[in-house]
Protein backbone atom coordinates (compact mmCIF):
# COMPACT_ATOMS: atom_id res chain seq x y z
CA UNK A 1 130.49 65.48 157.71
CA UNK A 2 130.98 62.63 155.29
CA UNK A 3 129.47 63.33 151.90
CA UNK A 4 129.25 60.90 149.00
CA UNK A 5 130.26 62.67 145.45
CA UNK A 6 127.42 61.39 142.68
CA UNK A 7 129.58 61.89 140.01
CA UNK A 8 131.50 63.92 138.12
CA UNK A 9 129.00 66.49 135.78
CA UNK A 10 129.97 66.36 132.20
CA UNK A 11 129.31 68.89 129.60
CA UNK A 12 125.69 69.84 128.72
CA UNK A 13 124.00 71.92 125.96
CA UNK A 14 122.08 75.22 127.52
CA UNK A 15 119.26 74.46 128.70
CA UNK A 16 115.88 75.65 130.14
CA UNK A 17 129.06 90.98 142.27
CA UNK A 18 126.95 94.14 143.43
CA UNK A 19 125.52 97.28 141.88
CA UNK A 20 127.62 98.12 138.65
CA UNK A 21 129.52 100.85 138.86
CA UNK A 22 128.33 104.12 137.67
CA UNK A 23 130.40 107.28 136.44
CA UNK A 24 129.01 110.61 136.23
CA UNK A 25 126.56 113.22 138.22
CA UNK A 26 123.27 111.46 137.41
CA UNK A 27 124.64 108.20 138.04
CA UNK A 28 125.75 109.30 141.00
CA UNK A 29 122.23 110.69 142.26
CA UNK A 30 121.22 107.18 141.12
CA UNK A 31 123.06 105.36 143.70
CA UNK A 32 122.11 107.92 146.55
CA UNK A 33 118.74 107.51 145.34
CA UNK A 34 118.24 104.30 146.34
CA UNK A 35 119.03 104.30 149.92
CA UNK A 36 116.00 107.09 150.56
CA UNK A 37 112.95 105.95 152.01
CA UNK A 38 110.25 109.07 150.86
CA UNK A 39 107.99 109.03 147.77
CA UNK A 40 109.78 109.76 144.60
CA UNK A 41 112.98 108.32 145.11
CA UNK A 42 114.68 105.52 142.88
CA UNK A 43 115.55 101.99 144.44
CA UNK A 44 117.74 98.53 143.14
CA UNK A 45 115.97 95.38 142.89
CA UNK A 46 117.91 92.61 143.57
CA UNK A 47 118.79 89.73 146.02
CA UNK A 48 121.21 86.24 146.17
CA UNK A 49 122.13 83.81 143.60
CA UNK A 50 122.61 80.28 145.19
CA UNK A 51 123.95 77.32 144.16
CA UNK A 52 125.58 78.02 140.46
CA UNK A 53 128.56 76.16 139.66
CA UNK A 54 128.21 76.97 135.92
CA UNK A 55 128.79 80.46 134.58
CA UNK A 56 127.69 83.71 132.54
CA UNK A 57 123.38 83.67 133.78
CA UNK A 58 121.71 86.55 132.27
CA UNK A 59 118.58 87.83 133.97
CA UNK A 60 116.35 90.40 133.31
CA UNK A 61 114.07 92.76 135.07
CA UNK A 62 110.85 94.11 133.28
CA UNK A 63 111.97 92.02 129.98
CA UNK A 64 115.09 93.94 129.98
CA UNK A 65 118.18 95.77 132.10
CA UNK A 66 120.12 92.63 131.20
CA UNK A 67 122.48 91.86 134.65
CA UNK A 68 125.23 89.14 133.61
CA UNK A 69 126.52 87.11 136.81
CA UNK A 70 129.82 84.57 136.79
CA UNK A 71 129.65 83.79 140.90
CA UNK A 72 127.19 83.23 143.46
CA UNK A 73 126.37 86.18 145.84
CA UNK A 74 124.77 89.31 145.92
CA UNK A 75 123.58 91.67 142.73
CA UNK A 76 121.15 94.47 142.10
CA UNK A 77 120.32 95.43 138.24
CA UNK A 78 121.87 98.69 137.09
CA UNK A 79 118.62 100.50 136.79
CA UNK A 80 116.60 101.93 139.89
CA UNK A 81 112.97 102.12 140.04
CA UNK A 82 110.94 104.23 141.20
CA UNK A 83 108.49 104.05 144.29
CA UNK A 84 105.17 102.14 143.56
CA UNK A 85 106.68 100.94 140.25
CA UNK A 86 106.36 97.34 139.66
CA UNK A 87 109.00 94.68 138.87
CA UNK A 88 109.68 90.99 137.59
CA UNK A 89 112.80 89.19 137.67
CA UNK A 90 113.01 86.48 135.05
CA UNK A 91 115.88 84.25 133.55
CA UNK A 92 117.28 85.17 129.81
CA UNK A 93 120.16 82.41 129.81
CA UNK A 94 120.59 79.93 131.96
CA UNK A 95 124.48 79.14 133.21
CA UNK A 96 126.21 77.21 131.03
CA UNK A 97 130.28 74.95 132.12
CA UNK A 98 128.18 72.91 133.20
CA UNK A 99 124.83 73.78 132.39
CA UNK A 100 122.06 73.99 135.39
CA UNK A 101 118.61 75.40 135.59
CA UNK A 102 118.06 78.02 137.62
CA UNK A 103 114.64 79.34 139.43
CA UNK A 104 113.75 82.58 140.65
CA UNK A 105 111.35 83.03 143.76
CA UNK A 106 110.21 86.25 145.31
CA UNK A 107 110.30 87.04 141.61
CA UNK A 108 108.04 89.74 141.62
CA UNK A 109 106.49 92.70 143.15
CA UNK A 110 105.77 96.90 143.90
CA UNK A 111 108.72 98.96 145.03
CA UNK A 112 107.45 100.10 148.81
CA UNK A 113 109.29 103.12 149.88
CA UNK A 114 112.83 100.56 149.36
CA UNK A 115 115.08 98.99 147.65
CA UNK A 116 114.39 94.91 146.98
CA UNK A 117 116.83 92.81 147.96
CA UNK A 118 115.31 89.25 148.46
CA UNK A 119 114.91 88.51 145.06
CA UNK A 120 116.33 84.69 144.83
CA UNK A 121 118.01 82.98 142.18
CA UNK A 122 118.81 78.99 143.27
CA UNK A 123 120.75 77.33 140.65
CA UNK A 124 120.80 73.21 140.82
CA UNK A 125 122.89 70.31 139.17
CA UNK A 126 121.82 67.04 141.01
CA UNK A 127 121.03 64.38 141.82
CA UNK A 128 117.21 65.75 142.31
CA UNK A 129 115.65 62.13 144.28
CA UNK A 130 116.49 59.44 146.44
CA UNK A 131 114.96 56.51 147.75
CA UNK A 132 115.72 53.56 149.94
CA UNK A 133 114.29 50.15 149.35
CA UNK A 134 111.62 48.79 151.84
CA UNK A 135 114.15 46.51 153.74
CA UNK A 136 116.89 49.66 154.18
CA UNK A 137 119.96 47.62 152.69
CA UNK A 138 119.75 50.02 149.02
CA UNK A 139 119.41 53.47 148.35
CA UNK A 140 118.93 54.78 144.45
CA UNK A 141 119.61 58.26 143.64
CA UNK A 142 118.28 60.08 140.34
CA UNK A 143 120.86 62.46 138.88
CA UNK A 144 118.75 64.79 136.05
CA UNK A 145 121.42 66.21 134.12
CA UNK A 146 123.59 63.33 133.86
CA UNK A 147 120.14 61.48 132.79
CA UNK A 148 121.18 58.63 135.37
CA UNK A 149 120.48 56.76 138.42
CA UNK A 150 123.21 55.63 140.96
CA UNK A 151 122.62 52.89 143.59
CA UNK A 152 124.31 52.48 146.87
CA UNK A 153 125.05 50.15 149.10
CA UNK A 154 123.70 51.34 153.19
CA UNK A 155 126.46 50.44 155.42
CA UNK A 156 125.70 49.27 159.26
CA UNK A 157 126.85 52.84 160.29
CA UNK A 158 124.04 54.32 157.65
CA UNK A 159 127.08 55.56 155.34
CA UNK A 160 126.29 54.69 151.43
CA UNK A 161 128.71 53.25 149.04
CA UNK A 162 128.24 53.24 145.51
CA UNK A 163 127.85 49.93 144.01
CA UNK A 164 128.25 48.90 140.46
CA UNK A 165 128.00 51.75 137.33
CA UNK A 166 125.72 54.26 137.16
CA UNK A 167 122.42 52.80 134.96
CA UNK A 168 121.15 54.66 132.41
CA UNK A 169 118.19 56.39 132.22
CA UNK A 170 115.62 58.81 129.64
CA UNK A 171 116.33 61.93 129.72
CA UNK A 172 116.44 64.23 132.84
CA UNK A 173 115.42 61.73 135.45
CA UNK A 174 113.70 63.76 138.23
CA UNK A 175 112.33 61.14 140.73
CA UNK A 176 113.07 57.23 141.58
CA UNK A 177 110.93 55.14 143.78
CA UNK A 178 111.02 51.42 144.42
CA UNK A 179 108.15 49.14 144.69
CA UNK A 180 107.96 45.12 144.83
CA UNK A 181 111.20 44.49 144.08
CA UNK A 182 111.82 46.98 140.67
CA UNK A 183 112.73 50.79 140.49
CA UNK A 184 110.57 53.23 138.54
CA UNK A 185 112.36 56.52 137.44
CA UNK A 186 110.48 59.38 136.04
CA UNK A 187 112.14 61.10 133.04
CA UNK A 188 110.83 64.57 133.04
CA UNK A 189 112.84 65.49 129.45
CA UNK A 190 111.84 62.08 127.61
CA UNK A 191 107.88 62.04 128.87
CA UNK A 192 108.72 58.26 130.16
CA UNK A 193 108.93 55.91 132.85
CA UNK A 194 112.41 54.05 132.78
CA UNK A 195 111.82 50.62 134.77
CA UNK A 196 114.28 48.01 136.39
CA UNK A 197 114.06 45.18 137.75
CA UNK A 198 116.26 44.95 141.36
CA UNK A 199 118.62 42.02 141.77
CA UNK A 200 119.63 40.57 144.57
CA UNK A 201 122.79 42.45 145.21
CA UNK A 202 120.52 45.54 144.55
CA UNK A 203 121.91 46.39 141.18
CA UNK A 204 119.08 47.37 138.69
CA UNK A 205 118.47 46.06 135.28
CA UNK A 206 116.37 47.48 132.61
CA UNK A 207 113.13 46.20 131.74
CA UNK A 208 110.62 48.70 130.16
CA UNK A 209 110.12 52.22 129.19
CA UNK A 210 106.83 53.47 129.11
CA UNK A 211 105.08 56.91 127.60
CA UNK A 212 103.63 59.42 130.58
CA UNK A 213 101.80 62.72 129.86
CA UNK A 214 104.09 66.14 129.16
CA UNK A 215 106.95 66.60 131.77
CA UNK A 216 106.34 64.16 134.03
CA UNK A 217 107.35 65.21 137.65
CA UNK A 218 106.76 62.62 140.38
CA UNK A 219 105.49 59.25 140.80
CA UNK A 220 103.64 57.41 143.84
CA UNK A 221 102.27 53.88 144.56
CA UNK A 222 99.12 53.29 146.29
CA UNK A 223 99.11 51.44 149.37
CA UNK A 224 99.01 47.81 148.40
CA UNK A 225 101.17 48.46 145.37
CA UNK A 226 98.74 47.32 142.78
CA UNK A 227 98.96 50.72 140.86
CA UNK A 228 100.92 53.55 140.19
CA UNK A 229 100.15 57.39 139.71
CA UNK A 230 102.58 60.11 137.42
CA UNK A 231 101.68 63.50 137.63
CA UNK A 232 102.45 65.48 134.84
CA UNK A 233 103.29 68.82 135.06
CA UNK A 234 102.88 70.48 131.56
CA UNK A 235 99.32 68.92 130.49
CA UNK A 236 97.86 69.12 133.64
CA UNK A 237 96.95 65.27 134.38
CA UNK A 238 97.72 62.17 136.30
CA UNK A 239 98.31 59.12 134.55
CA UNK A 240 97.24 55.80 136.18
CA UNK A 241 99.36 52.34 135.77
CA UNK A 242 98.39 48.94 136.57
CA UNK A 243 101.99 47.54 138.26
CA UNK A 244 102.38 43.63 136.68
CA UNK A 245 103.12 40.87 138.48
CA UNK A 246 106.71 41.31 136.70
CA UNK A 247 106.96 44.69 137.51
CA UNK A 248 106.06 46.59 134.28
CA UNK A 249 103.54 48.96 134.03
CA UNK A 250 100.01 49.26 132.02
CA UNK A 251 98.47 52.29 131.28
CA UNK A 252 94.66 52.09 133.21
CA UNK A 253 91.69 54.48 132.01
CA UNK A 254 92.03 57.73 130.35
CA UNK A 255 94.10 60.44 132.36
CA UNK A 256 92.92 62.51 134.86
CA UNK A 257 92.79 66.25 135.02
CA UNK A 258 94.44 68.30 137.91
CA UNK A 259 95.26 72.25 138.64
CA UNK A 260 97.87 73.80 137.39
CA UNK A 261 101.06 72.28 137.26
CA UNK A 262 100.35 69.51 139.28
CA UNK A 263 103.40 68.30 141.58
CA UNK A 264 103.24 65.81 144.23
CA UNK A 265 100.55 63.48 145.03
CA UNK A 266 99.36 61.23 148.71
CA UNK A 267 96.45 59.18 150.02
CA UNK A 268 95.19 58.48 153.06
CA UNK A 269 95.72 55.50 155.04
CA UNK A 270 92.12 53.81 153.92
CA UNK A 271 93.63 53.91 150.28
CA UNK A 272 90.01 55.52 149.79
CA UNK A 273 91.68 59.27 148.73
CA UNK A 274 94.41 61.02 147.00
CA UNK A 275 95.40 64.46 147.29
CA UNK A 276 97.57 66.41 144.38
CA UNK A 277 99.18 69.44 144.67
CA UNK A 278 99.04 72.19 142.79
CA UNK A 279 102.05 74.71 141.99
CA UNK A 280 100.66 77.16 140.00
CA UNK A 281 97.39 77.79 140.87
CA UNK A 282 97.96 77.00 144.72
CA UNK A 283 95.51 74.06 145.41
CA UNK A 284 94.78 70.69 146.26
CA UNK A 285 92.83 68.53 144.49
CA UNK A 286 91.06 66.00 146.10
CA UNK A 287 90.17 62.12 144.42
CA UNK A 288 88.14 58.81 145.22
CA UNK A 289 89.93 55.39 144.18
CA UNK A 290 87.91 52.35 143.43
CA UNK A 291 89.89 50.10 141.08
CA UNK A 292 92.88 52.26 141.05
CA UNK A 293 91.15 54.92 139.03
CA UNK A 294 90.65 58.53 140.42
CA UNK A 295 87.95 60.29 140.62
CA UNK A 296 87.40 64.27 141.64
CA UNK A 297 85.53 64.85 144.55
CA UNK A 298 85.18 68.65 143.76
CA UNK A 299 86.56 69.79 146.67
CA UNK A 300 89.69 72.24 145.93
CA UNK A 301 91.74 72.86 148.59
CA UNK A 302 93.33 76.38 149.18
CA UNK A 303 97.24 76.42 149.63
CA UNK A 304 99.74 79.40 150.56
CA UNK A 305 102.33 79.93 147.46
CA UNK A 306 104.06 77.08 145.55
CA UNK A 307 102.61 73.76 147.23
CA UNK A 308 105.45 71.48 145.80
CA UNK A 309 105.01 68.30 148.33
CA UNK A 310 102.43 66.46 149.80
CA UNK A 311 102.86 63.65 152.66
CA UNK A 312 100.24 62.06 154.71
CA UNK A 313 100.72 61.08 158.52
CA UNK A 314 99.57 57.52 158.88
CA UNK A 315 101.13 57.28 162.62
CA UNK A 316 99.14 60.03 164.57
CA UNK A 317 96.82 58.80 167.16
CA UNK A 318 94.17 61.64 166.90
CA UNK A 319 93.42 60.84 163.30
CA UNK A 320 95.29 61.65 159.89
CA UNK A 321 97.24 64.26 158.91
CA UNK A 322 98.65 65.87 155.59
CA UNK A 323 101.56 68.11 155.24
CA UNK A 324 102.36 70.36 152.62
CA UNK A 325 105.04 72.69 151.75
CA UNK A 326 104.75 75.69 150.26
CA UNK A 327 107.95 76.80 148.46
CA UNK A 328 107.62 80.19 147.98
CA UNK A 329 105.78 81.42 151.26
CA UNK A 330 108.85 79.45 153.83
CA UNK A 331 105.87 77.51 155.08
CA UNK A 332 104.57 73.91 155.76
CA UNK A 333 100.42 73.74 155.72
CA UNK A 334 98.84 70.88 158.46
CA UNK A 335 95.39 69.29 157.36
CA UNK A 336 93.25 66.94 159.36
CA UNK A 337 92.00 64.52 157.03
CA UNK A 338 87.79 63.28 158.10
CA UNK A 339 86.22 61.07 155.75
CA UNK A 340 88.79 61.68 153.49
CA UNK A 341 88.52 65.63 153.18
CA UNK A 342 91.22 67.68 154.09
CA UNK A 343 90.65 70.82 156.89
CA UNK A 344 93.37 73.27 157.43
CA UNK A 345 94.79 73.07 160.89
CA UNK A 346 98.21 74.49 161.20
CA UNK A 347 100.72 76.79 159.09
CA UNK A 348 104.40 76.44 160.28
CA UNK A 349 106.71 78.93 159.36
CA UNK A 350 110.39 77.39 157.48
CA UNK A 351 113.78 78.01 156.47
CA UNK A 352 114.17 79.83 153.13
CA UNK A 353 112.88 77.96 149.95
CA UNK A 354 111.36 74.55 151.21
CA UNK A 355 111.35 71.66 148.74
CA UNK A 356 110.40 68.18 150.67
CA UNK A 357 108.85 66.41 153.74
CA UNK A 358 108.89 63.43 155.32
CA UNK A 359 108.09 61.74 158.65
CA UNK A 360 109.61 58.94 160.72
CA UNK A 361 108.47 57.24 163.98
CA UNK A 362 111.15 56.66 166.24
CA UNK A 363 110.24 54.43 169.53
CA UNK A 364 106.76 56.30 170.50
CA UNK A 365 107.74 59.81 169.38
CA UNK A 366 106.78 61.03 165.51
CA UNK A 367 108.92 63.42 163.78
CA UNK A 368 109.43 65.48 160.19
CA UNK A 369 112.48 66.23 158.53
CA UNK A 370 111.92 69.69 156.05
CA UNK A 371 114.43 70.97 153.48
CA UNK A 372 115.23 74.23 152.96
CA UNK A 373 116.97 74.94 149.66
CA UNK A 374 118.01 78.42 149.60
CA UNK A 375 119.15 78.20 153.24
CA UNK A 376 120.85 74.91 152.47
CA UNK A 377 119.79 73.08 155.80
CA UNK A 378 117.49 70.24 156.76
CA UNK A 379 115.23 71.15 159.63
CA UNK A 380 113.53 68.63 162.42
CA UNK A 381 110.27 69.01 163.78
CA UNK A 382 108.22 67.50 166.94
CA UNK A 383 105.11 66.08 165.82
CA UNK A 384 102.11 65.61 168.83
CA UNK A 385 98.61 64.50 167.89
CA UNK A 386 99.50 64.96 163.99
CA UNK A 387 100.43 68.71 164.79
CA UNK A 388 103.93 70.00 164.45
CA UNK A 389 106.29 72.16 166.86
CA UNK A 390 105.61 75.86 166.15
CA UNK A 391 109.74 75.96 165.83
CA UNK A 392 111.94 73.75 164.66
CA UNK A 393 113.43 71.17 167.35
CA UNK A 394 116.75 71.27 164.94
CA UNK A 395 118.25 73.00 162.16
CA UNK A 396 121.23 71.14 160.47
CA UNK A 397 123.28 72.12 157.36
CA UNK A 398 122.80 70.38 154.14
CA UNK A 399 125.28 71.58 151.61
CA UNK A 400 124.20 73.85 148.78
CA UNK A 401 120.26 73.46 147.55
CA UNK A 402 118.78 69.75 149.05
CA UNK A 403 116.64 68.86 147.17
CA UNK A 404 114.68 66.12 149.16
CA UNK A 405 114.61 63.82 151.57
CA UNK A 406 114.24 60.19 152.25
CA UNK A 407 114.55 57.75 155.68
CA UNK A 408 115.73 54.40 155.76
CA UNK A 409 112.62 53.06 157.48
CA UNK A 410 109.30 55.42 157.88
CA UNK A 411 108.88 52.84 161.35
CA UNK A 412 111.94 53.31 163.83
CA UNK A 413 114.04 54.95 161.19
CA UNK A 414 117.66 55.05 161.84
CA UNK A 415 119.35 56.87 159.01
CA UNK A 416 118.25 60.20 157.25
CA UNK A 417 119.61 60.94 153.80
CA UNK A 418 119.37 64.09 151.44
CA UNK A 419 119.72 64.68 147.93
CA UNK A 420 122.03 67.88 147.44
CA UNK A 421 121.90 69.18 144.36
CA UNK A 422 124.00 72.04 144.18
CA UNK A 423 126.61 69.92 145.93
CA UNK A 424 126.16 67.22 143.78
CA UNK A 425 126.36 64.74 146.47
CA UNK A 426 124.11 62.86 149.31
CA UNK A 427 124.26 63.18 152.64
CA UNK A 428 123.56 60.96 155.45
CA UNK A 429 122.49 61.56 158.94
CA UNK A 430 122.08 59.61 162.28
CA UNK A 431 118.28 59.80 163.53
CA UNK A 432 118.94 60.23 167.19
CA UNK A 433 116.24 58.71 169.54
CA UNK A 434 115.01 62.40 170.65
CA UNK A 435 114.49 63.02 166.64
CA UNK A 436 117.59 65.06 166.31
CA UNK A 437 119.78 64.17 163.25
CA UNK A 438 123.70 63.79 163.61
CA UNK A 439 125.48 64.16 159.71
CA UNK A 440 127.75 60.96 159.06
């Protein structure tokens, strides 16, 4: 497989090996403990850590029983637990040489008559986005802790090759999308929208920054790209832009509340509708446009655990569809869209830790393409009538925690490329005409 390095990481300021070994009788007990399986007996928590490249993370479990780790693999905290006891895995320092966040899932839970060990700790670098302009000659990457974007050249074989210096962004840029000719990159750390202006080799120069809510997350256009949406994930609310004939952005209205944490936001193909997910409290919201402005419909949505993306299925010939993954429960939730409310008709089962979706139409046939970031692959699915194959029709690696995924075109797409983060590089892939992907 061809990869293509994003850069070397530089230095960074913190930011947000098994069981140890035991000596003596009662230690010893301990350990024997924890492989019983009746009431009363002790068991480990613990699980993988994935994707650290830094050193020295601390966690904790229950606010304390400190476990330091310096490699990726398997632990368990030196303190067993006893049956129906409760536990919470949490983060006390994140890995620092370079520094990376890390993120627990299957954090949390009761000790059932055994020992835990799918607690998950996925550790990521960047880049965390990438997009490809609407003609499929440029691709733009966002790298968030090297507070950069880096722009590539497609080749006629789909391979990228970086072109010019890396431009300079706020701080921890998160997401980049193009739109009309200028690139928009969301700076989670800096509350801000860098924008650029792209020239006509496809080089990027600056042209505004603009203020967003708290910890701004992703961005999206609506479908004649006359506005622009933010979704902020600390104060709860979407923030609306008017996009300028010269590409900068105007705030419009007052911003709109969401759930918690929102994420990841699509409409429907009327332009009518906009959905939002929410992480933390495991909804969808749903919203009328007129003007650009949003407006809640009051209909919340329920989700499965972590709904982190959204995309909607303009190509299906039964109707529209919207797809959603759930992070934490390894699933991806199907909803027919009727007059612009969502019904849920399908949960597909993933890979470990999904983060993004996205689907292509190649010839007549529809297909997604699903990342799993623990697992570090990139899955394909079928998609018939808006509905997706119970099982994957592929499952591809994709280096250590992708991030997301992007296609050249979303209409006979030829090239499939994803953001690795723990790899620090991008990947590229062949579409195939039966919706398989081959990796450059």
């Amino acid at each position: 497989m061809v990869t293509l390095s994003v850069g070397k990481k530089r230095k960074l300021g913190a930011l947000s090996s098994m069981l140890a070994k035991t000596v003596g009788a009662v230690s010893l007990v301990a350990i024997l403990a924890s492989c019983g399986t009746s009431p009363g007996y002790s068991y480990t928590i613990g699980g993988t850590v994935n994707g650290m490249v830094g050193s020295n993370i601390v966690l904790q479990n229950n606010s304390g029983d400190d476990r330091s780790l310096s490699a990726n693999g398997a632990f368990s905290f030196p303190t067993p637990l006893s049956d129906a006891a409760a536990y919470a895995v949490t983060i006390k320092t994140q890995p620092t040489n370079p520094s990376q966040v890390c993120y627990v899932s299957n954090d949390s839970g009761t000790i059932n008559g055994a020992p835990v060990g799918d607690v998950y700790v996925n550790c990521v670098t960047d880049p965390t986005s990438i997009t490809v302009d609407p003609l499929g000659q440029f691709a733009y990457a966002a790298n968030e802790f090297l507070n950069q974007v880096w722009v590539y050249t497609i080749n006629s074989d789909g391979t990228l090759s970086p072109l010019g210096t890396p431009v300079v962004t706020g701080n921890n840029p998160v997401s980049v999308k193009v739109a009309n000719g200028f690139a928009y990159v969301v700076n989670a750390g800096s509350n801000n929208i860098s924008v650029y202006s792209i020239n006509s080799d496809g080089t990027l120069s600056p042209l505004q920054i603009v203020g967003t809510g708290n910890n701004p997350v992703s961005l999206a256009f609506d479908s004649s790209r006359d506005y622009a949406y933010v979704t902020n994930m600390s104060d709860n609310t979407i923030w609306v832009y008017t996009i300028n004939s010269d590409g900068t952005l105007s705030p419009l209205g007052t911003p709109v509340g969401t759930g918690n944490s929102p994420v990841s936001l699509a409409f429907d193909s009327s332009g009518d509708y906009a959905y939002v997910t929410n992480m933390s409290d495991n909804t969808i919201w749903v919203y009328t446009i007129a003007n650009g402005e949003l407006t809640s419909v009051g209909q919340t949505i329920g989700t499965e655990s972590s709904p982190v993306s959204i995309v909607t299925d303009l190509f299906g010939s039964s109707g529209q569809f919207a797809y959603v993954i759930n992070e934490n429960s390894y699933t991806i939730s199907v909803y027919t869209i009727t007059d612009g409310e969502l019904t849920s008709t399908q949960n597909v089962a993933t890979g470990k830790g999904p983060t993004s979706i996205i689907t292509v139409l190649v010839g007549s046939s529809e297909f997604a393409y699903e990342t799993n970031a623990i697992d570090g692959t990139i899955s394909a699915y079928t998609i018939t009538n808006g509905i997706l194959s119970t099982s994957p029709l592929q499952t591809v690696s994709a280096g250590t925690y992708p991030a997301a995924v992007t296609v050249d075109k979303p209409l006979n797409g030829k090239f499939a490329y994803v953001a690795n983060m723990g790899g620090s590089n991008i990947l590229a892939y062949i579409i195939n005409p039966d919706g398989t992907l081959t990796p450059q």
